[in-house]
PDB file of N, CA and C in Angstrom:
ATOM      1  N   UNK A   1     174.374 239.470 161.745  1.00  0.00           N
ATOM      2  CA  UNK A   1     174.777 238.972 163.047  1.00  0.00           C
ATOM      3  C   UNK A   1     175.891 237.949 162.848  1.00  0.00           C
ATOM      4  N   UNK A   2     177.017 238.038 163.649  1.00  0.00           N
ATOM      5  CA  UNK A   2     178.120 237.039 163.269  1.00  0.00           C
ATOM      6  C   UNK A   2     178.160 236.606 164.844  1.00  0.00           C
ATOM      7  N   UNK A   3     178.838 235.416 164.581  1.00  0.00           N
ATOM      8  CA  UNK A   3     179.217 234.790 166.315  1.00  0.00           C
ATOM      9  C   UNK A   3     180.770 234.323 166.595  1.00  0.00           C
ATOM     10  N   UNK A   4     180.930 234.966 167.576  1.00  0.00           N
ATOM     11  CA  UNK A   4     182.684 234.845 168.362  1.00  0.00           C
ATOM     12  C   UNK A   4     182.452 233.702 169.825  1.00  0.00           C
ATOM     13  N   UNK A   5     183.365 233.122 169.868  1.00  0.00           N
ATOM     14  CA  UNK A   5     183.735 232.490 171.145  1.00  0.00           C
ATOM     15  C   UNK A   5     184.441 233.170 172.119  1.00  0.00           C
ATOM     16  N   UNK A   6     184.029 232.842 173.829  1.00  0.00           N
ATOM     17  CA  UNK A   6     184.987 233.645 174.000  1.00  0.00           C
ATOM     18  C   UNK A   6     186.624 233.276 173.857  1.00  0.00           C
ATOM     19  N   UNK A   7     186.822 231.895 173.933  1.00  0.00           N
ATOM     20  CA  UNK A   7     187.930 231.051 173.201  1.00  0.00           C
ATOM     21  C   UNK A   7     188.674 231.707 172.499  1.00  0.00           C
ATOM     22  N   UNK A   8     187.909 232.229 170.917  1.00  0.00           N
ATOM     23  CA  UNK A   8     188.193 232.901 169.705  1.00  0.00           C
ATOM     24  C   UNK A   8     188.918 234.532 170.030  1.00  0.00           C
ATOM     25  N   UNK A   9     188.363 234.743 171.566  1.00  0.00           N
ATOM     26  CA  UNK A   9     188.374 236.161 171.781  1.00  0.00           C
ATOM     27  C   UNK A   9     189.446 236.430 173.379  1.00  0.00           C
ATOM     28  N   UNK A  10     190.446 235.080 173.139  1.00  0.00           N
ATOM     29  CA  UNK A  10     191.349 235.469 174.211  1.00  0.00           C
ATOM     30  C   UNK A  10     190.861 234.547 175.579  1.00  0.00           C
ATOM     31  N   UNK A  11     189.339 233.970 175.709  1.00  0.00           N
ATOM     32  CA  UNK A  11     188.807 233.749 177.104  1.00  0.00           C
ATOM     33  C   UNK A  11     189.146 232.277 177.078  1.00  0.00           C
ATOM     34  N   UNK A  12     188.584 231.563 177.886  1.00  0.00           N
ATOM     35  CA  UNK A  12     188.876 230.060 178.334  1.00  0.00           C
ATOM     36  C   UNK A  12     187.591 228.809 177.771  1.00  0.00           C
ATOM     37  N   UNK A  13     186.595 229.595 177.638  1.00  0.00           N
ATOM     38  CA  UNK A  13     185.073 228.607 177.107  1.00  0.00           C
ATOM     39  C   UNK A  13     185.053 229.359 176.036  1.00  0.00           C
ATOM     40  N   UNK A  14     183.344 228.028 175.597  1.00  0.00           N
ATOM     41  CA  UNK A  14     183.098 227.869 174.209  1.00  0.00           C
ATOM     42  C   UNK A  14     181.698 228.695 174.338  1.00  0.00           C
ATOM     43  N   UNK A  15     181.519 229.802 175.486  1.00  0.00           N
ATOM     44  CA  UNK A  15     180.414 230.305 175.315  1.00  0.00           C
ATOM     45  C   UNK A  15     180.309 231.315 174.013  1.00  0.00           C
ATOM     46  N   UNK A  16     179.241 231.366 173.690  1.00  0.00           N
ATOM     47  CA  UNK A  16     179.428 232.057 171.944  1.00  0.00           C
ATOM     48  C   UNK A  16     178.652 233.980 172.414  1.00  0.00           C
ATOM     49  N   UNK A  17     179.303 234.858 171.962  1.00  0.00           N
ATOM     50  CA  UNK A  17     178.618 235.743 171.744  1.00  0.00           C
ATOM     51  C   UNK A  17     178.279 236.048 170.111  1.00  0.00           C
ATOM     52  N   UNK A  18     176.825 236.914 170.059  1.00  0.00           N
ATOM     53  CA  UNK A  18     176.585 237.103 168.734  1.00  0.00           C
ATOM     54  C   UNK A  18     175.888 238.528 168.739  1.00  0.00           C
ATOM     55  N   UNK A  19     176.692 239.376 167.611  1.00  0.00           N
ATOM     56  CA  UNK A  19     176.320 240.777 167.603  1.00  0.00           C
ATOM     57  C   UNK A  19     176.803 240.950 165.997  1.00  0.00           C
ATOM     58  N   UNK A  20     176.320 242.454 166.121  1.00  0.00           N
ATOM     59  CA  UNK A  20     176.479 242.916 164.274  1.00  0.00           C
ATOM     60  C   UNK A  20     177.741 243.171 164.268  1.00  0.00           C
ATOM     61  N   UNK A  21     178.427 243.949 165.379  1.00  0.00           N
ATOM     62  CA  UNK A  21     179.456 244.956 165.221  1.00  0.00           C
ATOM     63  C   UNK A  21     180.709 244.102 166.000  1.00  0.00           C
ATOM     64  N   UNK A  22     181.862 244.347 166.278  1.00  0.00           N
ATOM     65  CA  UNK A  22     182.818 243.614 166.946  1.00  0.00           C
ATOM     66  C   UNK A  22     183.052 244.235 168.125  1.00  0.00           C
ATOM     67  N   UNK A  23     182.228 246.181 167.856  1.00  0.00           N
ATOM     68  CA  UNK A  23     182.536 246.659 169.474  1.00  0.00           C
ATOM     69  C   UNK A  23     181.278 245.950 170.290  1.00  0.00           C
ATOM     70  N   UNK A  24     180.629 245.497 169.744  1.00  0.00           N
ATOM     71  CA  UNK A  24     179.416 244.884 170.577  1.00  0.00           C
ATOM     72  C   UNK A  24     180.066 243.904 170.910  1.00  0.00           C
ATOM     73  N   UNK A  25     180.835 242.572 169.966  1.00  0.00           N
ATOM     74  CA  UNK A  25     180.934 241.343 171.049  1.00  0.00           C
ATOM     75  C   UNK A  25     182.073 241.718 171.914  1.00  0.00           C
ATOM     76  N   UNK A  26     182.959 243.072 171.433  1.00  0.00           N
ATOM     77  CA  UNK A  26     184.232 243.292 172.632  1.00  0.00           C
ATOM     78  C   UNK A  26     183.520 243.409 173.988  1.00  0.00           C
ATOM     79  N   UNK A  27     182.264 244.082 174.256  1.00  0.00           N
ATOM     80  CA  UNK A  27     181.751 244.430 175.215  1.00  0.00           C
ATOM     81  C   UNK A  27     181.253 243.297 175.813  1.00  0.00           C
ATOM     82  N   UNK A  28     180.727 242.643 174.655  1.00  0.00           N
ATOM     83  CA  UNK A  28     180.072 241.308 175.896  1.00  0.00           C
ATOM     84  C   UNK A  28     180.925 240.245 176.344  1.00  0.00           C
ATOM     85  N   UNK A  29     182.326 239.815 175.355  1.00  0.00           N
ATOM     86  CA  UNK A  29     183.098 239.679 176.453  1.00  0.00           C
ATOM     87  C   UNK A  29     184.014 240.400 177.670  1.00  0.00           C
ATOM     88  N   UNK A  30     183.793 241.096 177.368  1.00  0.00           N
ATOM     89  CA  UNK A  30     184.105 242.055 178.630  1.00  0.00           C
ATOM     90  C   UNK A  30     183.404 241.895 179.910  1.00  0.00           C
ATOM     91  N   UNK A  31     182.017 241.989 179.325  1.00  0.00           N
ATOM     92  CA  UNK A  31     181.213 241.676 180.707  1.00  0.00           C
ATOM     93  C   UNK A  31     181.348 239.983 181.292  1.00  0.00           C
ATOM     94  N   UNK A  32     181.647 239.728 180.314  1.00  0.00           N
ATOM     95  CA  UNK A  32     181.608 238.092 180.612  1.00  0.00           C
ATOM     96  C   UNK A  32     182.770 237.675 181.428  1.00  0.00           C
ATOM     97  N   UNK A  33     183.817 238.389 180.508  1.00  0.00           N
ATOM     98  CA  UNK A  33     185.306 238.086 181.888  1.00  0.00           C
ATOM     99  C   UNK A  33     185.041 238.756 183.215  1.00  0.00           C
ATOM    100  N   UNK A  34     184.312 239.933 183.358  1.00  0.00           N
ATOM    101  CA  UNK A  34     184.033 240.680 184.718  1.00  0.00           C
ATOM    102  C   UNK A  34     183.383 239.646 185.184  1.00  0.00           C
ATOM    103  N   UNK A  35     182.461 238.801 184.951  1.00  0.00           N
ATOM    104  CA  UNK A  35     181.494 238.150 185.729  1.00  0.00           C
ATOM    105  C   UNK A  35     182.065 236.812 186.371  1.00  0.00           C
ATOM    106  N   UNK A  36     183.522 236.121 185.127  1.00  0.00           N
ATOM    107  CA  UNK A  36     184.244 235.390 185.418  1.00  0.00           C
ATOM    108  C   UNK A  36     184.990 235.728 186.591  1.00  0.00           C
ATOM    109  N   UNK A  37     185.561 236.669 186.320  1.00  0.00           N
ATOM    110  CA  UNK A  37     186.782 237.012 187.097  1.00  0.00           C
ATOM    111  C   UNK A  37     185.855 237.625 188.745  1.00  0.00           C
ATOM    112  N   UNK A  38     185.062 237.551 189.090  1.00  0.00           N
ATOM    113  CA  UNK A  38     184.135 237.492 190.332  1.00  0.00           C
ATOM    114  C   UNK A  38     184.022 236.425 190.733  1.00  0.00           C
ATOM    115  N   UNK A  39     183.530 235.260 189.683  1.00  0.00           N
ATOM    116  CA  UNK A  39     183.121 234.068 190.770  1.00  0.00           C
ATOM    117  C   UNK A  39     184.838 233.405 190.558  1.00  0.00           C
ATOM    118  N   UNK A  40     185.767 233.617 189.898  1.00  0.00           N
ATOM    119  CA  UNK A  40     187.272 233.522 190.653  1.00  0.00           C
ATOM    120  C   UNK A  40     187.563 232.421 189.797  1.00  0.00           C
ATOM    121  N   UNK A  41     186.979 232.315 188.088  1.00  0.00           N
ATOM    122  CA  UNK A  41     186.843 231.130 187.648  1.00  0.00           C
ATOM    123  C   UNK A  41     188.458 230.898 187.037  1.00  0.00           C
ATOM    124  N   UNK A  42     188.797 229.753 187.930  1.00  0.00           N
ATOM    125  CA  UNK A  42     190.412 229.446 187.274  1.00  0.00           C
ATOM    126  C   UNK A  42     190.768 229.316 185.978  1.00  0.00           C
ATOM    127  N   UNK A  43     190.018 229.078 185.111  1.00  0.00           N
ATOM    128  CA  UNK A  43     190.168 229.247 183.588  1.00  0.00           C
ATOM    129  C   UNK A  43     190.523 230.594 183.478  1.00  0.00           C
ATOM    130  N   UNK A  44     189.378 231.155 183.152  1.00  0.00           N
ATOM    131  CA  UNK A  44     189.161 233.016 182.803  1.00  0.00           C
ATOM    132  C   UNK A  44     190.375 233.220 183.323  1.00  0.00           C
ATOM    133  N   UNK A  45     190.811 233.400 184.491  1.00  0.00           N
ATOM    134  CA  UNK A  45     191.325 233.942 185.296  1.00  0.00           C
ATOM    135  C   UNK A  45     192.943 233.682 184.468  1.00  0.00           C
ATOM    136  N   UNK A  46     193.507 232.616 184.351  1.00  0.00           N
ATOM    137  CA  UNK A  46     194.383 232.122 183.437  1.00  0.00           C
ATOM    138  C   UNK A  46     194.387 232.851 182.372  1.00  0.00           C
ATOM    139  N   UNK A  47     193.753 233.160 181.648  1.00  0.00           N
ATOM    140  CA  UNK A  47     193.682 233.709 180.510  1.00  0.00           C
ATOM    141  C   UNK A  47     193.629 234.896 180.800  1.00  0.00           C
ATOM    142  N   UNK A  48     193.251 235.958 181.159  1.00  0.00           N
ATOM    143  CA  UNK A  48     193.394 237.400 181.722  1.00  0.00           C
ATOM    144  C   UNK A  48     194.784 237.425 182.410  1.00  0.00           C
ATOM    145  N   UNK A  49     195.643 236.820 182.744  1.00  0.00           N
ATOM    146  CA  UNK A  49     196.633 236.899 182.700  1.00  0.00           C
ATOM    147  C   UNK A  49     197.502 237.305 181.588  1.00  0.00           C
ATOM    148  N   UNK A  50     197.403 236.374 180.807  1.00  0.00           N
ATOM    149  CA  UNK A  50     197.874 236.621 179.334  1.00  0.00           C
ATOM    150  C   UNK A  50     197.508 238.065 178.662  1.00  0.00           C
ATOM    151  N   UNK A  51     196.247 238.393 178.802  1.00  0.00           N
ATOM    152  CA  UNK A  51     196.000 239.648 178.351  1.00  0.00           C
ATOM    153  C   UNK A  51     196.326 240.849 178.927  1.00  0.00           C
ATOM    154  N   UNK A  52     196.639 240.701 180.112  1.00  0.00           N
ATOM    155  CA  UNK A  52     197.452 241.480 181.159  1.00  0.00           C
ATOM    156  C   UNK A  52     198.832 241.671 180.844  1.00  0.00           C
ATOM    157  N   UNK A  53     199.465 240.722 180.228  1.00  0.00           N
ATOM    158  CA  UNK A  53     200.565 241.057 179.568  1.00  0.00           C
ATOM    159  C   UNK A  53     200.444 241.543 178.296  1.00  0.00           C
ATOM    160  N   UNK A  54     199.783 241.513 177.594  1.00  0.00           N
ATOM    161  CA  UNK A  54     199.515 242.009 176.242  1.00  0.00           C
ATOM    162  C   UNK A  54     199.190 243.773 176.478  1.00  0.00           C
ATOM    163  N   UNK A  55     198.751 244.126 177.792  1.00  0.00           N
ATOM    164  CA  UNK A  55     198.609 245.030 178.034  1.00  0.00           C
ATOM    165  C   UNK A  55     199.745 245.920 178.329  1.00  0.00           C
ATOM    166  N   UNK A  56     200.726 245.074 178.788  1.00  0.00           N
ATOM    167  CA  UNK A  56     202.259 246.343 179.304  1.00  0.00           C
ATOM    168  C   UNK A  56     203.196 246.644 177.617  1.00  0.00           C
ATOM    169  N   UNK A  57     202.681 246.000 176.453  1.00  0.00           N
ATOM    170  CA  UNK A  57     203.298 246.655 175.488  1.00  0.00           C
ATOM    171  C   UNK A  57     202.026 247.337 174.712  1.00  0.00           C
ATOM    172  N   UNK A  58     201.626 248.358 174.351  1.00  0.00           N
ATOM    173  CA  UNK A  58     200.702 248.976 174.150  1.00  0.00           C
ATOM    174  C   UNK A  58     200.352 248.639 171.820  1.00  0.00           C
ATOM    175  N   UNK A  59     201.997 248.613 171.788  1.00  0.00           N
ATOM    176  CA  UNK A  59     201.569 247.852 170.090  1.00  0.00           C
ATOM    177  C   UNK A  59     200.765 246.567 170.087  1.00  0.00           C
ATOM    178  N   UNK A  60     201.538 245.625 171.157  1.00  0.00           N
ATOM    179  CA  UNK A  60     200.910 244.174 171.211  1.00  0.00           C
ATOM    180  C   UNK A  60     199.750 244.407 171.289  1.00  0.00           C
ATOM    181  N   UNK A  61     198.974 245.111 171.958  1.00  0.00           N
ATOM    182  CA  UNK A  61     197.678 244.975 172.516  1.00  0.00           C
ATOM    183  C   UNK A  61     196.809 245.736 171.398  1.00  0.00           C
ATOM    184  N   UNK A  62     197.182 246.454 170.764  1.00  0.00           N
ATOM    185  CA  UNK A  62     196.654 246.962 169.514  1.00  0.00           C
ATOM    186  C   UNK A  62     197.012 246.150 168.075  1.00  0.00           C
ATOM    187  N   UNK A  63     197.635 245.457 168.004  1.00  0.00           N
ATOM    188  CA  UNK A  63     197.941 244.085 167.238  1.00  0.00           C
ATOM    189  C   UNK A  63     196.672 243.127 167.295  1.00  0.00           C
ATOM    190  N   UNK A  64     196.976 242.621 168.516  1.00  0.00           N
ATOM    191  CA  UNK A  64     195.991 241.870 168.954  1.00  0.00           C
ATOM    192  C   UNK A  64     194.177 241.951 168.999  1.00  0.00           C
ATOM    193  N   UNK A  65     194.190 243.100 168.829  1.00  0.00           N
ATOM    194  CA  UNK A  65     192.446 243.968 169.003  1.00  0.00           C
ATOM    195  C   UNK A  65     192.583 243.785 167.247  1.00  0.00           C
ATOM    196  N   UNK A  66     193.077 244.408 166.657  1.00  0.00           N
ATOM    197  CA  UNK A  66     193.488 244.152 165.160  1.00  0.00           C
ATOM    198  C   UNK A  66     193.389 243.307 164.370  1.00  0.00           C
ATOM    199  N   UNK A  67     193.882 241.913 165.134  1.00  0.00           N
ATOM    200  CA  UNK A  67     193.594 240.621 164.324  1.00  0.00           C
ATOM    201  C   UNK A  67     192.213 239.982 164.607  1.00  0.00           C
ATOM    202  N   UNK A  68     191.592 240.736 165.642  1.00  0.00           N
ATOM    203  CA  UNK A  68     190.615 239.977 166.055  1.00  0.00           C
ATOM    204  C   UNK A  68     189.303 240.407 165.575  1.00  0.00           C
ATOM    205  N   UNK A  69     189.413 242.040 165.370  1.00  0.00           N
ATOM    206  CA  UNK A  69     188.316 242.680 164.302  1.00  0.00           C
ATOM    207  C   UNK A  69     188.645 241.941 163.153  1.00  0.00           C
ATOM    208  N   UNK A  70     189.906 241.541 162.677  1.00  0.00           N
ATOM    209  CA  UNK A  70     189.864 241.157 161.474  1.00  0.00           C
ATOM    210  C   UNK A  70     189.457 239.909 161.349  1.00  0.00           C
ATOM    211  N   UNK A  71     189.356 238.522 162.085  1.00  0.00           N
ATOM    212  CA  UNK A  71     188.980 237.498 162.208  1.00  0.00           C
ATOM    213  C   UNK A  71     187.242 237.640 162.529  1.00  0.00           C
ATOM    214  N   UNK A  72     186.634 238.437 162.686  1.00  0.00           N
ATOM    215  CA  UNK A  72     185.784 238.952 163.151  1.00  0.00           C
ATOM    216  C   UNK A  72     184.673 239.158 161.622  1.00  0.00           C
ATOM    217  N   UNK A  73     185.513 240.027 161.278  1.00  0.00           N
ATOM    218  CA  UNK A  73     185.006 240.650 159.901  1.00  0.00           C
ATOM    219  C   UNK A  73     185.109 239.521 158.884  1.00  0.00           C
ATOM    220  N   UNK A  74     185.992 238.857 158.661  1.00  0.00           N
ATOM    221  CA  UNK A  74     186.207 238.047 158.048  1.00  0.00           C
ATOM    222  C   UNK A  74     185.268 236.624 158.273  1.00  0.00           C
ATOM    223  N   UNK A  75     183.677 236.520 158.915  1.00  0.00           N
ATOM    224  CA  UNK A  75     183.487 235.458 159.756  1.00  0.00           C
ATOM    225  C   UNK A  75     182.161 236.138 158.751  1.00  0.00           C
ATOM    226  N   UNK A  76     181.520 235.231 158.383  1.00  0.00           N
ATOM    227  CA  UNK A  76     180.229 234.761 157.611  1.00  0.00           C
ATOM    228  C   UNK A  76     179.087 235.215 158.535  1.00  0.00           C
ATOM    229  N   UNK A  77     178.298 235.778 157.880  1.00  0.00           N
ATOM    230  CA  UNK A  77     176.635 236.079 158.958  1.00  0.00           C
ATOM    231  C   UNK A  77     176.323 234.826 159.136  1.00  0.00           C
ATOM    232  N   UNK A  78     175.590 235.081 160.523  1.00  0.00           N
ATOM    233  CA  UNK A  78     174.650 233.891 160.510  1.00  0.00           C
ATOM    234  C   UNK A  78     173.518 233.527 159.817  1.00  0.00           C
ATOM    235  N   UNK A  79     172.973 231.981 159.869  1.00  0.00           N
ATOM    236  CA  UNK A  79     171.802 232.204 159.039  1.00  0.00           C
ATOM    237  C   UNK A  79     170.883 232.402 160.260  1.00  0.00           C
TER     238      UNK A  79
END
């Protein structure tokens, strides 16, 4: 089990997700920005911007998914 921020993972807080795999914590921040981006939270919301642009060049955004499995992988189990 390793642990990501969503901070670490593009988002605005220090809420932590923790999973084995990196498609697992992609998903739970995923759900986490959906849940942000509902109650209209001006942080999140700021930051999904940014990734919204990362989105209109399709290398960037695969760069970016890239460094983050790799920061990911590179991150010590928990005890």
């Amino acid at each position: 089990m390793k642990t990501m921020t969503c901070k670490q993972l593009g988002g605005a807080c220090s809420k932590e997700f923790k999973a084995n795999t990196f498609e697992e914590i992609e998903e739970m921040s995923k759900r986490h920005g959906m849940e942000m981006f509902q109650k209209g939270d001006e942080a999140h919301l700021n930051a999904m911007k940014k990734m919204k642009q990362l989105m209109t060049t399709p290398d960037a955004l695969k760069e970016w998914f890239a460094s983050k499995r790799k920061e990911f992988d590179a991150l010590s189990k928990d005890e």
